[in-house]
N, C-alpha and C. Protein backbone atom coordinates (compact mmCIF):
# COMPACT_ATOMS: atom_id res chain seq x y z
N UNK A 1 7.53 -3.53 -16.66
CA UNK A 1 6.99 -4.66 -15.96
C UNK A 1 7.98 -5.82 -15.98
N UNK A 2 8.71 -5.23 -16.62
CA UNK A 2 9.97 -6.87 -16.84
C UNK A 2 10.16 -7.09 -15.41
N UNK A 3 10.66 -6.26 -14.28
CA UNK A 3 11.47 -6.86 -12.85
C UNK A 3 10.08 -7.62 -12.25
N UNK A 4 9.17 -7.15 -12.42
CA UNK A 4 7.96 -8.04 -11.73
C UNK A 4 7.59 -9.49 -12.65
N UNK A 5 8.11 -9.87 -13.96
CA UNK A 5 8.21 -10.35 -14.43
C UNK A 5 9.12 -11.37 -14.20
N UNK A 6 10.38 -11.07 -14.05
CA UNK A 6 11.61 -11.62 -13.51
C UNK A 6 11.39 -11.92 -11.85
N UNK A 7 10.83 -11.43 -11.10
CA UNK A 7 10.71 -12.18 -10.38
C UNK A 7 9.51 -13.12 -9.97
N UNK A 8 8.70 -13.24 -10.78
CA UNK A 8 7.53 -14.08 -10.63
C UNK A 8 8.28 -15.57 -11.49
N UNK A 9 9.55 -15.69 -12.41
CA UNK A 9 10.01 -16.09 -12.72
C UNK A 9 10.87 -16.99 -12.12
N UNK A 10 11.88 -15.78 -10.66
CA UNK A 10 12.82 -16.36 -10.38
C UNK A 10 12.49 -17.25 -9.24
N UNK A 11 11.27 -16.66 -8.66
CA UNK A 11 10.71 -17.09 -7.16
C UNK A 11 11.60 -16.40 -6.62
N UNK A 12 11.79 -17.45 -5.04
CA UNK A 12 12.24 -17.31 -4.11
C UNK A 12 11.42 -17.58 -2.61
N UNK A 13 11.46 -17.11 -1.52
CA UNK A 13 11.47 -17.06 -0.29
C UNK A 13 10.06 -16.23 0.13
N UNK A 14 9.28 -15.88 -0.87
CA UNK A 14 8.54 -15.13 -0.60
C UNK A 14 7.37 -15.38 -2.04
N UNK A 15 6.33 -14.72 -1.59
CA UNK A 15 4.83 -15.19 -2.58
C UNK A 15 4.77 -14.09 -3.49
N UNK A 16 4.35 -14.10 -4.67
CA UNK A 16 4.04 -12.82 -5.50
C UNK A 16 2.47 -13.08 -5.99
N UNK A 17 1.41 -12.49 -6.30
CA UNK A 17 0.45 -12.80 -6.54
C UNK A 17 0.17 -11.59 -7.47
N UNK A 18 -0.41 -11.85 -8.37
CA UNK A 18 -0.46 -10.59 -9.51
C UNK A 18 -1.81 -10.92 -10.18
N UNK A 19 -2.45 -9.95 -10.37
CA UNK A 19 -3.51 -9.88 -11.79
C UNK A 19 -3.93 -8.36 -12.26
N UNK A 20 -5.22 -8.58 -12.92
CA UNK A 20 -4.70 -7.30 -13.47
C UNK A 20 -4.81 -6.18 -13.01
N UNK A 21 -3.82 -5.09 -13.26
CA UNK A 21 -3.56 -3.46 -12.64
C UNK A 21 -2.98 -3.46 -11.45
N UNK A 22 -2.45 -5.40 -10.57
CA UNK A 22 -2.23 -4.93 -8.91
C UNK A 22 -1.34 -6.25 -8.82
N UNK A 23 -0.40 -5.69 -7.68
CA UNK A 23 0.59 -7.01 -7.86
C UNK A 23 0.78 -6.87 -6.25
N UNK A 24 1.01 -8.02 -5.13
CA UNK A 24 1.26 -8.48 -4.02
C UNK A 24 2.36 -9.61 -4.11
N UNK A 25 3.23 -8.61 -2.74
CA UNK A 25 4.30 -9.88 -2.62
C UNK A 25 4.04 -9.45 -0.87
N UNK A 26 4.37 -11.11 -0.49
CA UNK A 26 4.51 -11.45 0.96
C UNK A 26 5.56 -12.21 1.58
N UNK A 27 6.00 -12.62 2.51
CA UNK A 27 7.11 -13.45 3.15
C UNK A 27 6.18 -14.76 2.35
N UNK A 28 7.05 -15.89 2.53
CA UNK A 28 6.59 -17.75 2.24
C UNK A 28 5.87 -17.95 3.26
N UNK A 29 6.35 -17.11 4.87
CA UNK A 29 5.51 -17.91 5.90
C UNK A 29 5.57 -16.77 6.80
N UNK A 30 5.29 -16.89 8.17
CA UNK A 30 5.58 -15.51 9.36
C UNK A 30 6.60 -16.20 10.40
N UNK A 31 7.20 -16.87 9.68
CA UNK A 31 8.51 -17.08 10.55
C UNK A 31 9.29 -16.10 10.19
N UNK A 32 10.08 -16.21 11.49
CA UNK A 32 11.30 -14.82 11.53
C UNK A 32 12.39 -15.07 10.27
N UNK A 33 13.10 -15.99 10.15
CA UNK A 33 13.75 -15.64 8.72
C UNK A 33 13.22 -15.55 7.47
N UNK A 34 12.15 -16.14 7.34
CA UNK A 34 11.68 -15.64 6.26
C UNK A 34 11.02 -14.04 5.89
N UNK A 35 10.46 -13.69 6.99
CA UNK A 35 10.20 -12.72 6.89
C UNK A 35 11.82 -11.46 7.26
N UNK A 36 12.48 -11.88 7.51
CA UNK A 36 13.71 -11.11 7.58
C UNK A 36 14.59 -11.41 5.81
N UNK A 37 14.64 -12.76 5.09
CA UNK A 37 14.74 -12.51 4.10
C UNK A 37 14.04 -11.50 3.12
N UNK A 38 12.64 -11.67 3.49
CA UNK A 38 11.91 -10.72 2.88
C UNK A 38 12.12 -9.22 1.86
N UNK A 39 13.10 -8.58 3.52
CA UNK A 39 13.55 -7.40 3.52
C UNK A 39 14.15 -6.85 2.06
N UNK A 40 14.78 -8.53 1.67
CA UNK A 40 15.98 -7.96 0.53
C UNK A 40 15.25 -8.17 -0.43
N UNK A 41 13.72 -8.43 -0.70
CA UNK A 41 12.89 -8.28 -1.42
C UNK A 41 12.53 -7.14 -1.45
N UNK A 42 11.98 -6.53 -0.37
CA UNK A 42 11.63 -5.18 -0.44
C UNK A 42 12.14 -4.19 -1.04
N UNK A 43 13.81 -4.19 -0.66
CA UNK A 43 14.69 -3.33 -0.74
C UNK A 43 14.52 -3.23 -2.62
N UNK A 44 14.82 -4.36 -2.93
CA UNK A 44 15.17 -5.04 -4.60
C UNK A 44 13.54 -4.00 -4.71
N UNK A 45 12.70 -3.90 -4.74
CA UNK A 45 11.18 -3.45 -5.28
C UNK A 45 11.04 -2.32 -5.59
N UNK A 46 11.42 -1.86 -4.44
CA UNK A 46 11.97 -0.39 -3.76
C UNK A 46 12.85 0.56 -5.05
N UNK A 47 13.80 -0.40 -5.02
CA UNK A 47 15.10 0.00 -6.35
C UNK A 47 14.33 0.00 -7.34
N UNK A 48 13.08 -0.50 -7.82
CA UNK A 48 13.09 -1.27 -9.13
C UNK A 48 11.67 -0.15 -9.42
N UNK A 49 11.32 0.17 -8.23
CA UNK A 49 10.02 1.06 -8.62
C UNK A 49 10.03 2.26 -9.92
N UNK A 50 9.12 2.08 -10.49
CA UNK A 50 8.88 2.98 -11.72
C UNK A 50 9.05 2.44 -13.19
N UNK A 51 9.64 0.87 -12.85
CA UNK A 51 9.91 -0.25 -14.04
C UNK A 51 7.83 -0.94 -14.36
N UNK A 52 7.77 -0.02 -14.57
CA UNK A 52 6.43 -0.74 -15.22
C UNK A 52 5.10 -0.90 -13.55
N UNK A 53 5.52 -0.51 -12.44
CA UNK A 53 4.69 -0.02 -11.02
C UNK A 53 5.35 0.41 -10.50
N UNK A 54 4.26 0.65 -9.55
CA UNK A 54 4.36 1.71 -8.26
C UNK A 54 4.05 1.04 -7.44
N UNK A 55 4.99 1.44 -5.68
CA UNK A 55 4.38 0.81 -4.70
C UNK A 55 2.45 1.70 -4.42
N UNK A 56 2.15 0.83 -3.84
CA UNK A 56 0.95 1.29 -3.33
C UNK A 56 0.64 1.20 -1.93
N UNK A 57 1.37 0.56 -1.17
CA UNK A 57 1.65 0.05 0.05
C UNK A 57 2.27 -0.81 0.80
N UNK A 58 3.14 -0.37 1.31
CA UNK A 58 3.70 -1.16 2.29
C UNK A 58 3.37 -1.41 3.65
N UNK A 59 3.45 -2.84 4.24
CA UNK A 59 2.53 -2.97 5.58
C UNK A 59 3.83 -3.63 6.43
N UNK A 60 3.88 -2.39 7.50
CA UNK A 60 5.04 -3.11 8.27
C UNK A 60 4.65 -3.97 9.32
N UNK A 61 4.72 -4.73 9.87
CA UNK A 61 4.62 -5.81 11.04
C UNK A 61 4.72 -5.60 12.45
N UNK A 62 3.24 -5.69 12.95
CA UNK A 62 2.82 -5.12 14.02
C UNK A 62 3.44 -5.66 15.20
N UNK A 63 3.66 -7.12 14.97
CA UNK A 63 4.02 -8.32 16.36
C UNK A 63 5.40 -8.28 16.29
N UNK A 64 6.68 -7.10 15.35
CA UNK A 64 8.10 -7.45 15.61
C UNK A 64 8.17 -6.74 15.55
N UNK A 65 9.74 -6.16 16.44
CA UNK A 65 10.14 -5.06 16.12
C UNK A 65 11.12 -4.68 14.78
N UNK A 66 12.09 -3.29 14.70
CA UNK A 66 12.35 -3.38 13.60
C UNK A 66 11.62 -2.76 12.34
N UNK A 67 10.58 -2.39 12.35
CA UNK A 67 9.98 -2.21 10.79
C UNK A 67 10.06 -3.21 9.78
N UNK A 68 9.70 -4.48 9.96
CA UNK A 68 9.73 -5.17 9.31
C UNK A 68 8.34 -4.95 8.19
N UNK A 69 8.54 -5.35 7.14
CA UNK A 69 7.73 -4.83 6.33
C UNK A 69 6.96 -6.81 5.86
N UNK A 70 5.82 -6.79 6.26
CA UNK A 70 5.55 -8.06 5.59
C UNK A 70 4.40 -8.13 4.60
N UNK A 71 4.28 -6.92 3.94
CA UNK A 71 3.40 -7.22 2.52
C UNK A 71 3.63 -5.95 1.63
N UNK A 72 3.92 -6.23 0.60
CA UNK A 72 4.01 -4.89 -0.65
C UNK A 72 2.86 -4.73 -1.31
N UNK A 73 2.12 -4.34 -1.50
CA UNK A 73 0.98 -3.96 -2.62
C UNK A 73 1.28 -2.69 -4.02
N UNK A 74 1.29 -3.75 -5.11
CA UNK A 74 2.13 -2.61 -6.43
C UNK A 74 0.91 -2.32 -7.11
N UNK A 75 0.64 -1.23 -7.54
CA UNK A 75 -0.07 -0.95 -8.73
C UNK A 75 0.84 -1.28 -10.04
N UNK A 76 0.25 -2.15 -10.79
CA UNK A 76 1.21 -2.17 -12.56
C UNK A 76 0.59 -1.21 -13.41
N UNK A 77 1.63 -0.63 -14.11
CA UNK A 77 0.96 -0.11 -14.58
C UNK A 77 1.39 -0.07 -16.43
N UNK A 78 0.27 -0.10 -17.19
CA UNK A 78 -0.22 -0.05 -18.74
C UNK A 78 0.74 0.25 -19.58
């Protein structure tokens, strides 16, 4: 759980919302760079999966193209 840790820490450009057993991260806003920063959030999550969660879902973005991904849903886990 440390990288979800570290980044509820470091912030950034994007929201993390966590309690217990479930963790959500989103863009800051639904503007296009933010939600294009996003990405390198994702990517970073992506890498980091199996450090204490699992994705549980990813929701890609219906109104852009691209596959933009604008919400993660983690299970943490014990």
């Amino acid at each position: 759980m440390a990288f979800i840790d570290d980044l509820l820490e470091s912030g950034g450009n994007f929201i993390l919302e966590r309690s217990e057993g479930i963790a959500s991260l989103r863009p800051a806003s639904d503007r296009d760079p933010d939600l294009e920063s996003f990405q390198a959030v994702v990517d970073r999550v992506r890498a980091h999966e199996g450090d204490g969660f699992s994705v549980l879902e990813d929701h890609v973005s219906s109104d852009r193209p691209g596959d933009l991904v604008d919400l993660l849903s983690l299970t943490i886990e014990d």
